[in-house]
N, C-alpha and C. Protein backbone atom coordinates (compact mmCIF):
# COMPACT_ATOMS: atom_id res chain seq x y z
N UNK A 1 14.74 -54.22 -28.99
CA UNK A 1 14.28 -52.85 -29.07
C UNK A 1 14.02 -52.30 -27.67
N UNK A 2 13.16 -53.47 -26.59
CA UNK A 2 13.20 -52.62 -25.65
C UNK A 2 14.48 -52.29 -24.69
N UNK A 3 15.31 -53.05 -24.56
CA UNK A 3 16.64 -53.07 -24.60
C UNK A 3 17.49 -51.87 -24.77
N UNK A 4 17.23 -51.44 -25.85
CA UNK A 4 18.07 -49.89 -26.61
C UNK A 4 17.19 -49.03 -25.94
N UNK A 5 15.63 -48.78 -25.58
CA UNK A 5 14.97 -47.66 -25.04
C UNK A 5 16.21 -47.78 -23.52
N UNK A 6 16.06 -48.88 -22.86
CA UNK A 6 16.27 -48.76 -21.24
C UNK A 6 17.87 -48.00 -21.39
N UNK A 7 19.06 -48.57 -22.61
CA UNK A 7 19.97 -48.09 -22.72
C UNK A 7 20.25 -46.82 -22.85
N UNK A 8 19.19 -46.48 -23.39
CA UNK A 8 19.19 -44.84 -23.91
C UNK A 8 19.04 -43.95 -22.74
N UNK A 9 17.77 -44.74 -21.94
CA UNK A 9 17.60 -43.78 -20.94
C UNK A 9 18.48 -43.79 -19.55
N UNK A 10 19.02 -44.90 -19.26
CA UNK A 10 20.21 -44.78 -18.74
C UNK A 10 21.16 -43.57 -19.34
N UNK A 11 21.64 -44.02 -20.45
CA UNK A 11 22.62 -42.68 -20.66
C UNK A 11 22.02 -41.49 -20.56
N UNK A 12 21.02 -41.24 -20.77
CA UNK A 12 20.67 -39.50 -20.33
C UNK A 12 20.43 -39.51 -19.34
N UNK A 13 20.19 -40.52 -17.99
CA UNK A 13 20.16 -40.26 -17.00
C UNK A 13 22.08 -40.45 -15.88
N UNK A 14 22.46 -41.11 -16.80
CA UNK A 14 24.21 -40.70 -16.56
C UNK A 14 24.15 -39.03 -16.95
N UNK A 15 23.94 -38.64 -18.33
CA UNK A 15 25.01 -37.56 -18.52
C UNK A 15 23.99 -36.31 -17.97
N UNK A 16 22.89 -36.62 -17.63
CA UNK A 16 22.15 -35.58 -16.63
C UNK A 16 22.54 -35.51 -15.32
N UNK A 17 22.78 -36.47 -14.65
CA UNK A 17 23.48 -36.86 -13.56
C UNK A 17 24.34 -36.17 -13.21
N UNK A 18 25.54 -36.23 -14.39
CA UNK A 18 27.09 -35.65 -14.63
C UNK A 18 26.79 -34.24 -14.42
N UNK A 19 25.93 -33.92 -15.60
CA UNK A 19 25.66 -31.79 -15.61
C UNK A 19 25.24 -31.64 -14.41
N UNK A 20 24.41 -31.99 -13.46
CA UNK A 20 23.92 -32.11 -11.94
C UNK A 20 25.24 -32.02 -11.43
N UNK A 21 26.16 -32.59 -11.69
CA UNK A 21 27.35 -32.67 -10.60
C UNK A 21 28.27 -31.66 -10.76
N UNK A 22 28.57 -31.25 -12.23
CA UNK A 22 29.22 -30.11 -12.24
C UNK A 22 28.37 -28.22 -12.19
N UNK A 23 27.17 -28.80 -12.18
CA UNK A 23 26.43 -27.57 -11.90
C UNK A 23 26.78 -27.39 -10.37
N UNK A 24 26.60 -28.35 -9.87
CA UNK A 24 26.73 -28.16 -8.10
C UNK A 24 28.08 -27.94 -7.56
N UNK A 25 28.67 -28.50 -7.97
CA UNK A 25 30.53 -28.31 -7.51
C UNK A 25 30.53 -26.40 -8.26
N UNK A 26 30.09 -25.67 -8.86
CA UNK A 26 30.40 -24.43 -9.12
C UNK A 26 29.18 -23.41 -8.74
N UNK A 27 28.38 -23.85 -8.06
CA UNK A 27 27.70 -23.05 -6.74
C UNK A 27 28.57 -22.77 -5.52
N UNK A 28 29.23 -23.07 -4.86
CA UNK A 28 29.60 -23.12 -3.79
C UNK A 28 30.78 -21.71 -4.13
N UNK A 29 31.64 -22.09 -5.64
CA UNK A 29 32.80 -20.96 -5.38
C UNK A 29 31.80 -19.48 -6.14
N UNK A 30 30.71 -19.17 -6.85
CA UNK A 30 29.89 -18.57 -7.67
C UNK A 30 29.12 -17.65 -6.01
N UNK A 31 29.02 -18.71 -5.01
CA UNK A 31 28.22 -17.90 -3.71
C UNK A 31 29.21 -16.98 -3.50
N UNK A 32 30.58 -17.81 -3.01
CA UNK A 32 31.64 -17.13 -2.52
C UNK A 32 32.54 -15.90 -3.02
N UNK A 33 32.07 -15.92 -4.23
CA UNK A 33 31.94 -14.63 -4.70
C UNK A 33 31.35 -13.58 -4.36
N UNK A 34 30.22 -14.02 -4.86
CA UNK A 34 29.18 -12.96 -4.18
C UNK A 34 28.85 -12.46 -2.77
N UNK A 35 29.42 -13.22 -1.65
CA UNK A 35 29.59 -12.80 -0.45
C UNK A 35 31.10 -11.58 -0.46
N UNK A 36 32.03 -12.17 -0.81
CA UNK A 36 32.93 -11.34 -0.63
C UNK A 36 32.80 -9.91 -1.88
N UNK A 37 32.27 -9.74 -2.50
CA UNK A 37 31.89 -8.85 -3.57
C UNK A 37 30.97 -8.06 -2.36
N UNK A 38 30.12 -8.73 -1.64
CA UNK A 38 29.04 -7.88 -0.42
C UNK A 38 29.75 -7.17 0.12
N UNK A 39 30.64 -8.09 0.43
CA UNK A 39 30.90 -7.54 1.97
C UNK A 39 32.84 -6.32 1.81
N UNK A 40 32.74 -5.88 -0.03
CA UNK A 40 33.98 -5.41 -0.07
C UNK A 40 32.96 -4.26 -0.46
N UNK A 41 32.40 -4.60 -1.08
CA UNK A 41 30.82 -2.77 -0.89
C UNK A 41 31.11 -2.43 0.20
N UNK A 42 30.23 -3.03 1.01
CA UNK A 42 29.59 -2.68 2.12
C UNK A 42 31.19 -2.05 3.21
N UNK A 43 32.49 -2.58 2.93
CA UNK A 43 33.51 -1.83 3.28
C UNK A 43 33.67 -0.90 3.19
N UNK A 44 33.59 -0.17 1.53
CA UNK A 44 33.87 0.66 0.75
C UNK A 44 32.69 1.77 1.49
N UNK A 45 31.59 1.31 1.28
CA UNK A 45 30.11 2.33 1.74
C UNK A 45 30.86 2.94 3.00
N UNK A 46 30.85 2.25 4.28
CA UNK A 46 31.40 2.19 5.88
C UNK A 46 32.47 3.68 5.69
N UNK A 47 33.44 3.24 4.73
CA UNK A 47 34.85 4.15 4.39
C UNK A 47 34.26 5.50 4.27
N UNK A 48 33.02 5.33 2.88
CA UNK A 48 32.89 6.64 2.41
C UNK A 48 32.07 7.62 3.30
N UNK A 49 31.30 6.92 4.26
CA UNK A 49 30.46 7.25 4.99
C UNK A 49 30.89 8.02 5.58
N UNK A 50 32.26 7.81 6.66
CA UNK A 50 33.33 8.37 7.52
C UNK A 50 33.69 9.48 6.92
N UNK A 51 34.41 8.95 5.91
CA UNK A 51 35.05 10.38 5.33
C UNK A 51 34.09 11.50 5.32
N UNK A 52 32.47 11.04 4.60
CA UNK A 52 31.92 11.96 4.96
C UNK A 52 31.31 13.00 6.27
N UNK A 53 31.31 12.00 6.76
CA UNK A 53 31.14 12.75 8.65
C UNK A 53 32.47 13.51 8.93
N UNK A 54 33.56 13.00 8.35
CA UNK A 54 34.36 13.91 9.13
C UNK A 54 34.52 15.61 8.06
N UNK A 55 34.16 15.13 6.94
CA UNK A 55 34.44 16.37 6.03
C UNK A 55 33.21 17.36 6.58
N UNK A 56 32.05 16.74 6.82
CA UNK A 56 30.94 17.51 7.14
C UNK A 56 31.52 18.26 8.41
N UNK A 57 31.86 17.25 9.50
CA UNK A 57 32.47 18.09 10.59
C UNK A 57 33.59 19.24 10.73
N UNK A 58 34.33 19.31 9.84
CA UNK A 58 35.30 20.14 9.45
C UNK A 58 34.38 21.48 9.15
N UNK A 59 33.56 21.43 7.74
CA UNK A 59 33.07 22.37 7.37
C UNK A 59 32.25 22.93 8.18
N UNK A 60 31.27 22.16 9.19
CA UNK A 60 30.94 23.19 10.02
C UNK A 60 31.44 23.55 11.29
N UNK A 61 32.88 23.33 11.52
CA UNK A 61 33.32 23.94 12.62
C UNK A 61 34.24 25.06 11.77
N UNK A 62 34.87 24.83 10.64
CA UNK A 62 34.98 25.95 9.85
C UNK A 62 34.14 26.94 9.50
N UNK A 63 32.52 27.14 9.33
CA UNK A 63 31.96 27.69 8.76
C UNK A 63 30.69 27.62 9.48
N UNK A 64 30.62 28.03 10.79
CA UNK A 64 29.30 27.59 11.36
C UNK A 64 28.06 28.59 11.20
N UNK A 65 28.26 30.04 11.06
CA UNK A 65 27.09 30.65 10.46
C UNK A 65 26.43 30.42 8.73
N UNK A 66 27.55 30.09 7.89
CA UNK A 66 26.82 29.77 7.04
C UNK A 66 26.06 28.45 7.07
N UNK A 67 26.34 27.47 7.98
CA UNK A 67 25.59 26.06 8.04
C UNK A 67 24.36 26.49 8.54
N UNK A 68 24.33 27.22 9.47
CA UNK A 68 22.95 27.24 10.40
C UNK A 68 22.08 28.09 9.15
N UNK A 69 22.46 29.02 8.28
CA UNK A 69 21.84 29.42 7.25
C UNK A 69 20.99 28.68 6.54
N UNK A 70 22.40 27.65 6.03
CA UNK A 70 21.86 26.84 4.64
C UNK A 70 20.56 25.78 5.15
N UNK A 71 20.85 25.44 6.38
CA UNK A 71 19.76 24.47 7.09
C UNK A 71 18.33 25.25 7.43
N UNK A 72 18.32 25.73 7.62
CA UNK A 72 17.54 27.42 8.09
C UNK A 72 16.65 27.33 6.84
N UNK A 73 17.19 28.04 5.47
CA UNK A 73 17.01 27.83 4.28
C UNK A 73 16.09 26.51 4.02
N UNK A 74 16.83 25.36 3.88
CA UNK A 74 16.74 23.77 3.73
C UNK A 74 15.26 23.66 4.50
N UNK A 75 15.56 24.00 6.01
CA UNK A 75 14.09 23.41 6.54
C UNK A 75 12.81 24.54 5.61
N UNK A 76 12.77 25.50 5.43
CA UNK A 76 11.93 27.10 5.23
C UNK A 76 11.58 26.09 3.60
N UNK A 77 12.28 25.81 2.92
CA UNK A 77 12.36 24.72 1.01
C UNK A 77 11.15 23.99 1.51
N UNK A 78 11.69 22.49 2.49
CA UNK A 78 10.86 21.44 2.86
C UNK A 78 9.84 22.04 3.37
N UNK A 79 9.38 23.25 4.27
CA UNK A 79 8.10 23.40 4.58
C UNK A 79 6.84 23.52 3.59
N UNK A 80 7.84 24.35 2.80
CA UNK A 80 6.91 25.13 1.39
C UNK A 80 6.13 24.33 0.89
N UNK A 81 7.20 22.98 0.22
CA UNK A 81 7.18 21.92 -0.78
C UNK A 81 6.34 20.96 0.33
N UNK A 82 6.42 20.88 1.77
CA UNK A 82 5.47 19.63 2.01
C UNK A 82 3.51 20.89 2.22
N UNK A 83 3.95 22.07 2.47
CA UNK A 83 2.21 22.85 2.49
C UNK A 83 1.92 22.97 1.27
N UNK A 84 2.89 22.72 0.04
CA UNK A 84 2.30 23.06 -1.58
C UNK A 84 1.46 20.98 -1.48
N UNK A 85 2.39 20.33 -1.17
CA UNK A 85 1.74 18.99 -1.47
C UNK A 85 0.02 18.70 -0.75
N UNK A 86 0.40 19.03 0.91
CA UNK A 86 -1.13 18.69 1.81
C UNK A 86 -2.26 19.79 1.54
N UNK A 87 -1.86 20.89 0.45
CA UNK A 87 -2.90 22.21 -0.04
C UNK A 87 -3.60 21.63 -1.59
N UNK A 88 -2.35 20.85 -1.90
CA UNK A 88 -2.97 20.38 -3.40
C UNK A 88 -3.87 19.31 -3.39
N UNK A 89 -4.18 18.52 -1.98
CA UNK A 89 -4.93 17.06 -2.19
C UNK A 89 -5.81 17.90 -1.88
């Protein structure tokens, strides 16, 4: 009897062993994923970013009185909205 306990626990300490080994052999390609998944964002972001600087730059060398407006505008919004917030505490 004690015999069959030590046998037993041998084998679950084999086939725990085993799941240990194939858990670990599929970390390594599961990271490598996820790095290159990062770092094809973080491409994509870089790309869109550009495009946007240059579209922005276009439009206001196309259109430079209405920019200085809309910003004009934009800052006159944010003043309002930050003296409505430091009037309300």
């Amino acid at each position: 009897m004690t015999q069959s306990m030590w046998e037993q626990a041998s084998d679950q300490f084999e086939d725990t062993a085993h799941k240990v080994s194939r858990a670990a052999s599929g970390v390594p390609g599961v990271f490598e994923d996820g790095v290159a998944s990062a770092r094809r964002a973080v491409r994509q972001g870089g790309d869109a970013t550009t495009e946007l600087m240059n579209d922005t730059k276009k439009r206001v060398q196309q259109y430079p009185m209405e920019t200085v407006a809309v910003t004009f505008a934009a800052g006159i919004a944010a003043g309002v909205a930050i003296g409505w917030l430091i009037r309300g505490k």
